[in-house]
N, C-alpha and C. Protein backbone atom coordinates (compact mmCIF):
# COMPACT_ATOMS: atom_id res chain seq x y z
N UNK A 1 -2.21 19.62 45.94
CA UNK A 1 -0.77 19.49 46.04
C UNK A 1 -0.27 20.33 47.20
N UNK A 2 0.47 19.93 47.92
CA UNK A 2 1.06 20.43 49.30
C UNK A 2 1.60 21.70 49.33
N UNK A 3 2.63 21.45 48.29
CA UNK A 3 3.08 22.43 47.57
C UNK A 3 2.66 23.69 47.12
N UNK A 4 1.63 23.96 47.12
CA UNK A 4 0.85 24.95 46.70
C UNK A 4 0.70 25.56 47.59
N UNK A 5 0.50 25.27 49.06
CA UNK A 5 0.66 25.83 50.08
C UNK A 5 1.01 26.93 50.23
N UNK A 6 2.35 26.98 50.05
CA UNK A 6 3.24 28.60 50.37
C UNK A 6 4.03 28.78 48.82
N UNK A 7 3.93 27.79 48.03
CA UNK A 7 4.56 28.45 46.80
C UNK A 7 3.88 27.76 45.44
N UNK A 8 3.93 28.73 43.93
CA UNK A 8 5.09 29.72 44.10
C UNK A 8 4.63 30.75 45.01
N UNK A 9 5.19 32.00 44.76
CA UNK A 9 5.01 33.16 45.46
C UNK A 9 4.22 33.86 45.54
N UNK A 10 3.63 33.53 44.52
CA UNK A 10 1.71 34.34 44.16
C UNK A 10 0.87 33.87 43.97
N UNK A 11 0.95 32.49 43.64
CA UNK A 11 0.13 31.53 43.13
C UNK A 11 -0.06 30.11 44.14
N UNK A 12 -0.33 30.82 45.08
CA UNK A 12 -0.52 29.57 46.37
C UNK A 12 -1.67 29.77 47.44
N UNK A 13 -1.32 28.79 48.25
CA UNK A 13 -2.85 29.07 49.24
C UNK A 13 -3.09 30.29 50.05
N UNK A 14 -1.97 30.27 50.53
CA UNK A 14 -1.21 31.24 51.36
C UNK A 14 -1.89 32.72 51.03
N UNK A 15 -0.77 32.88 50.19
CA UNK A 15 -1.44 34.43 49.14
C UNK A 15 -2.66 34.31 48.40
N UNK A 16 -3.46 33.44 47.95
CA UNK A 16 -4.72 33.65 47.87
C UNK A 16 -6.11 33.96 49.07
N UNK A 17 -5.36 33.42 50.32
CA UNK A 17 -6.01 33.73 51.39
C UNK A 17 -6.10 35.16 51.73
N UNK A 18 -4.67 35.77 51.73
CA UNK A 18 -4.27 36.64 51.94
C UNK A 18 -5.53 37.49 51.27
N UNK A 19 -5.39 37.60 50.31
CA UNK A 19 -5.72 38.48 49.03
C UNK A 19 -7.15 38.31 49.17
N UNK A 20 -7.91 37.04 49.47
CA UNK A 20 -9.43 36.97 49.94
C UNK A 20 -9.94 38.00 51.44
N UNK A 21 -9.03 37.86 52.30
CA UNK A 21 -8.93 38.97 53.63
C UNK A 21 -9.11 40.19 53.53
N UNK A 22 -7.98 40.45 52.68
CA UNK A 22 -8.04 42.24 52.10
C UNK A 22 -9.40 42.82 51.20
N UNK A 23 -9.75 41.86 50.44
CA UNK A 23 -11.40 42.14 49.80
C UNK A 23 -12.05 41.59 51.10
N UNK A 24 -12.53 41.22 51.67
CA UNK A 24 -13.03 41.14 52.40
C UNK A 24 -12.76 40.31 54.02
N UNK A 25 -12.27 41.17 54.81
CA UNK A 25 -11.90 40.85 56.25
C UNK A 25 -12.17 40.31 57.02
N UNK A 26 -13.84 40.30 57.03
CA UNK A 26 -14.79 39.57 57.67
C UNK A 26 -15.01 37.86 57.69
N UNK A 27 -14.06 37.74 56.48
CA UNK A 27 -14.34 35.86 56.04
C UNK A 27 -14.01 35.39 56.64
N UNK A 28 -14.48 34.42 57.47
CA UNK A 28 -14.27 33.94 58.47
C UNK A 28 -13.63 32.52 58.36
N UNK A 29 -13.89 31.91 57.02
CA UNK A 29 -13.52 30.77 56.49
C UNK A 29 -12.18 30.98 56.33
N UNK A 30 -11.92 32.13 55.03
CA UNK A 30 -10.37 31.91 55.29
C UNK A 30 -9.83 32.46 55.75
N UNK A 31 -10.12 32.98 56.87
CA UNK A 31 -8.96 33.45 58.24
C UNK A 31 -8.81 32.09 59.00
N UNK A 32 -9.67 31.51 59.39
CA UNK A 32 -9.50 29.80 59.87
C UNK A 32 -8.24 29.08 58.84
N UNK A 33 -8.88 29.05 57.36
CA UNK A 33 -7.84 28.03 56.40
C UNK A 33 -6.02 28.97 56.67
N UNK A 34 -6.64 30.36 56.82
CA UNK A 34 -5.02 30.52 56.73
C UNK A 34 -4.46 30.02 58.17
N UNK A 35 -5.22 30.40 59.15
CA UNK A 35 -4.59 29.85 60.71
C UNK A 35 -4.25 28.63 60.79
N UNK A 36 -4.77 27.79 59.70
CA UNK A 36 -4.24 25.85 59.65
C UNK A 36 -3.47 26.11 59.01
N UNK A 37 -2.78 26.75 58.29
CA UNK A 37 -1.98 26.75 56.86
C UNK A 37 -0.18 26.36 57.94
N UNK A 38 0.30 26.99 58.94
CA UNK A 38 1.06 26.68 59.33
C UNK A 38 1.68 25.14 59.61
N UNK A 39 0.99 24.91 60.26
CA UNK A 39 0.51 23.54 60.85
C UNK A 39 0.42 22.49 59.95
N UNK A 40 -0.17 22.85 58.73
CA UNK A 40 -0.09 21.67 57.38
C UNK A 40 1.20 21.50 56.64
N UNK A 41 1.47 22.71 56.76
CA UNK A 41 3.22 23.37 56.00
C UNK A 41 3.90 22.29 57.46
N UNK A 42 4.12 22.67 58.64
CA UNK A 42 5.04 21.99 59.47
C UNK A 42 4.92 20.30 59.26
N UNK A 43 3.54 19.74 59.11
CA UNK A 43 3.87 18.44 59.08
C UNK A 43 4.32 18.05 57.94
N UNK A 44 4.09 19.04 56.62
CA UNK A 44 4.57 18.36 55.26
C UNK A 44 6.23 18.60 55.16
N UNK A 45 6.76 19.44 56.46
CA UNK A 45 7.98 19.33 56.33
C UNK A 45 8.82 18.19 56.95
N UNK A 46 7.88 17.80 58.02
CA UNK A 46 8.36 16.88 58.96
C UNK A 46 8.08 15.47 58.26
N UNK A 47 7.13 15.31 57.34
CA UNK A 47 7.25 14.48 56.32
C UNK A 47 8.53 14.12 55.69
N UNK A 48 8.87 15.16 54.76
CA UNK A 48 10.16 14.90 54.34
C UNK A 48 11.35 15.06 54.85
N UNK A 49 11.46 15.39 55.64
CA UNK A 49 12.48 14.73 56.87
C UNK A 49 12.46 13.42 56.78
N UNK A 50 11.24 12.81 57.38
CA UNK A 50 11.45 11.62 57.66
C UNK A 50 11.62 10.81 56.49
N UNK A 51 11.59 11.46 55.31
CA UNK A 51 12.04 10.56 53.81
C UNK A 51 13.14 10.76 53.70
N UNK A 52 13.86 11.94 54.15
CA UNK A 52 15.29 11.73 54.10
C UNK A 52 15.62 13.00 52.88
N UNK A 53 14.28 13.47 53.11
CA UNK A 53 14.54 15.09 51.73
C UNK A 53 14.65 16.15 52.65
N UNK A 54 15.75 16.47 53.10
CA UNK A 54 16.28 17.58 53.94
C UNK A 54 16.03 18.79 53.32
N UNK A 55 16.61 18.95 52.02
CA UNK A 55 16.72 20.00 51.33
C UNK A 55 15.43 20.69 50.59
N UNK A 56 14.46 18.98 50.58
CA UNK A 56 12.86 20.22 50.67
C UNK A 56 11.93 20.26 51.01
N UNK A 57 12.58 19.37 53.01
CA UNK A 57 12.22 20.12 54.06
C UNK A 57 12.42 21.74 54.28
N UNK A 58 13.92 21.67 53.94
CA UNK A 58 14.26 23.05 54.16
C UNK A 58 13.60 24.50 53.88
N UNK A 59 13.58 23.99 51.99
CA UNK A 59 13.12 24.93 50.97
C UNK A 59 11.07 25.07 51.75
N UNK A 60 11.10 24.03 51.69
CA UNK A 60 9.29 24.47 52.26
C UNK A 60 9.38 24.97 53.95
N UNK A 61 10.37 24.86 54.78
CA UNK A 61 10.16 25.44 55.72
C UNK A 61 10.62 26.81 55.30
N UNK A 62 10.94 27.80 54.26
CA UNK A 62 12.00 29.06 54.37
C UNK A 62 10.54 29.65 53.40
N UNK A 63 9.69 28.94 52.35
CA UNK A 63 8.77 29.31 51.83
C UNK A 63 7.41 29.41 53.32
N UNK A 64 7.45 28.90 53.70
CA UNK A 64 6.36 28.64 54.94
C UNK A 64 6.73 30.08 55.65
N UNK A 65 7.88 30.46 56.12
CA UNK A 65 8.14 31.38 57.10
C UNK A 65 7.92 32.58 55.67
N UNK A 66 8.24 32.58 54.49
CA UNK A 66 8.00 33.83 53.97
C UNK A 66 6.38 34.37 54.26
N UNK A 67 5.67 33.41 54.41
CA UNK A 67 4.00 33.79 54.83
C UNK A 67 4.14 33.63 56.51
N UNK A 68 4.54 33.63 57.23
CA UNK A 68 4.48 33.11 58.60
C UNK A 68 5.62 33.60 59.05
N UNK A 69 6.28 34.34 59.33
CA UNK A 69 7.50 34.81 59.85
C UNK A 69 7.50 34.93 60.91
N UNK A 70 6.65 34.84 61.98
CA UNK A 70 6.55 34.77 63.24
C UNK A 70 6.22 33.38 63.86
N UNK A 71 6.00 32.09 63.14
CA UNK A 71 5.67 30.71 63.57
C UNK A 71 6.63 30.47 64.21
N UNK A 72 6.93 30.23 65.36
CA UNK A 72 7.82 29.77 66.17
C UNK A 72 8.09 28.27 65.77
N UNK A 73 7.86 27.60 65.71
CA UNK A 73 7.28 26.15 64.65
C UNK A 73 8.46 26.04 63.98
N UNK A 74 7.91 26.71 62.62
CA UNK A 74 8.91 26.84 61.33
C UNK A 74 10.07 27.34 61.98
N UNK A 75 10.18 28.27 62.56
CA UNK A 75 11.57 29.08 62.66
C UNK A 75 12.56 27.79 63.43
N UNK A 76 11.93 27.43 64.70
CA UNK A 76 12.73 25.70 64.95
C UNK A 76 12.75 25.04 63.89
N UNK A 77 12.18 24.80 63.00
CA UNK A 77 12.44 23.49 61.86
C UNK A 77 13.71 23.85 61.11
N UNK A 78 13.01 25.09 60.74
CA UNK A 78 14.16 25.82 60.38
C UNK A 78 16.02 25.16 60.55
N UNK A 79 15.57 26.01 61.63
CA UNK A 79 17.22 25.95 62.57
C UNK A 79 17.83 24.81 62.70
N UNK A 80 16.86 23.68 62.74
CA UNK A 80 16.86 22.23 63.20
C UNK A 80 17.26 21.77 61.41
N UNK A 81 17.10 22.30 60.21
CA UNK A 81 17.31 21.12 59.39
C UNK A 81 18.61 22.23 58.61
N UNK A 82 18.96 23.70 59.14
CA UNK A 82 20.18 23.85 58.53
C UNK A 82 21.20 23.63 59.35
């Protein structure tokens, strides 16, 4: 589920990556899965855009930037769907 991605807040891909890094830094796997994680989040927003679900485009672009706060990406989608 897509969704799982960046939320909920603890219980997603995102923060499980996270949390795999900190035990161990070296993983090389999911430092890769988290570096795609942006990129999957942007098209599943640009998805619903194009369905005409603004509002959770929105909500998954504002969950996306809570893990990614520096994606230049999201932060345009952002701006672009409020």
């Amino acid at each position: 589920d897509i969704e799982r991605l960046v939320s909920p807040p603890v219980s997603n891909a995102a923060y499980g990556l996270q949390e795999v890094l900190k035990i161990d830094p070296c993983n090389e796997r999911a430092r890769q899965q988290l570096n795609e994680l942006p990129a999957r989040v942007l098209a599943q927003i640009q998805a619903r855009r194009a369905e005409g679900q603004t509002a959770a485009a929105l909500a998954l672009a504002r969950a996306g930037l809570g893990f990614f706060p520096d994606d230049t990406e999201l932060q345009r989608m952002q701006q672009e769907l409020e």
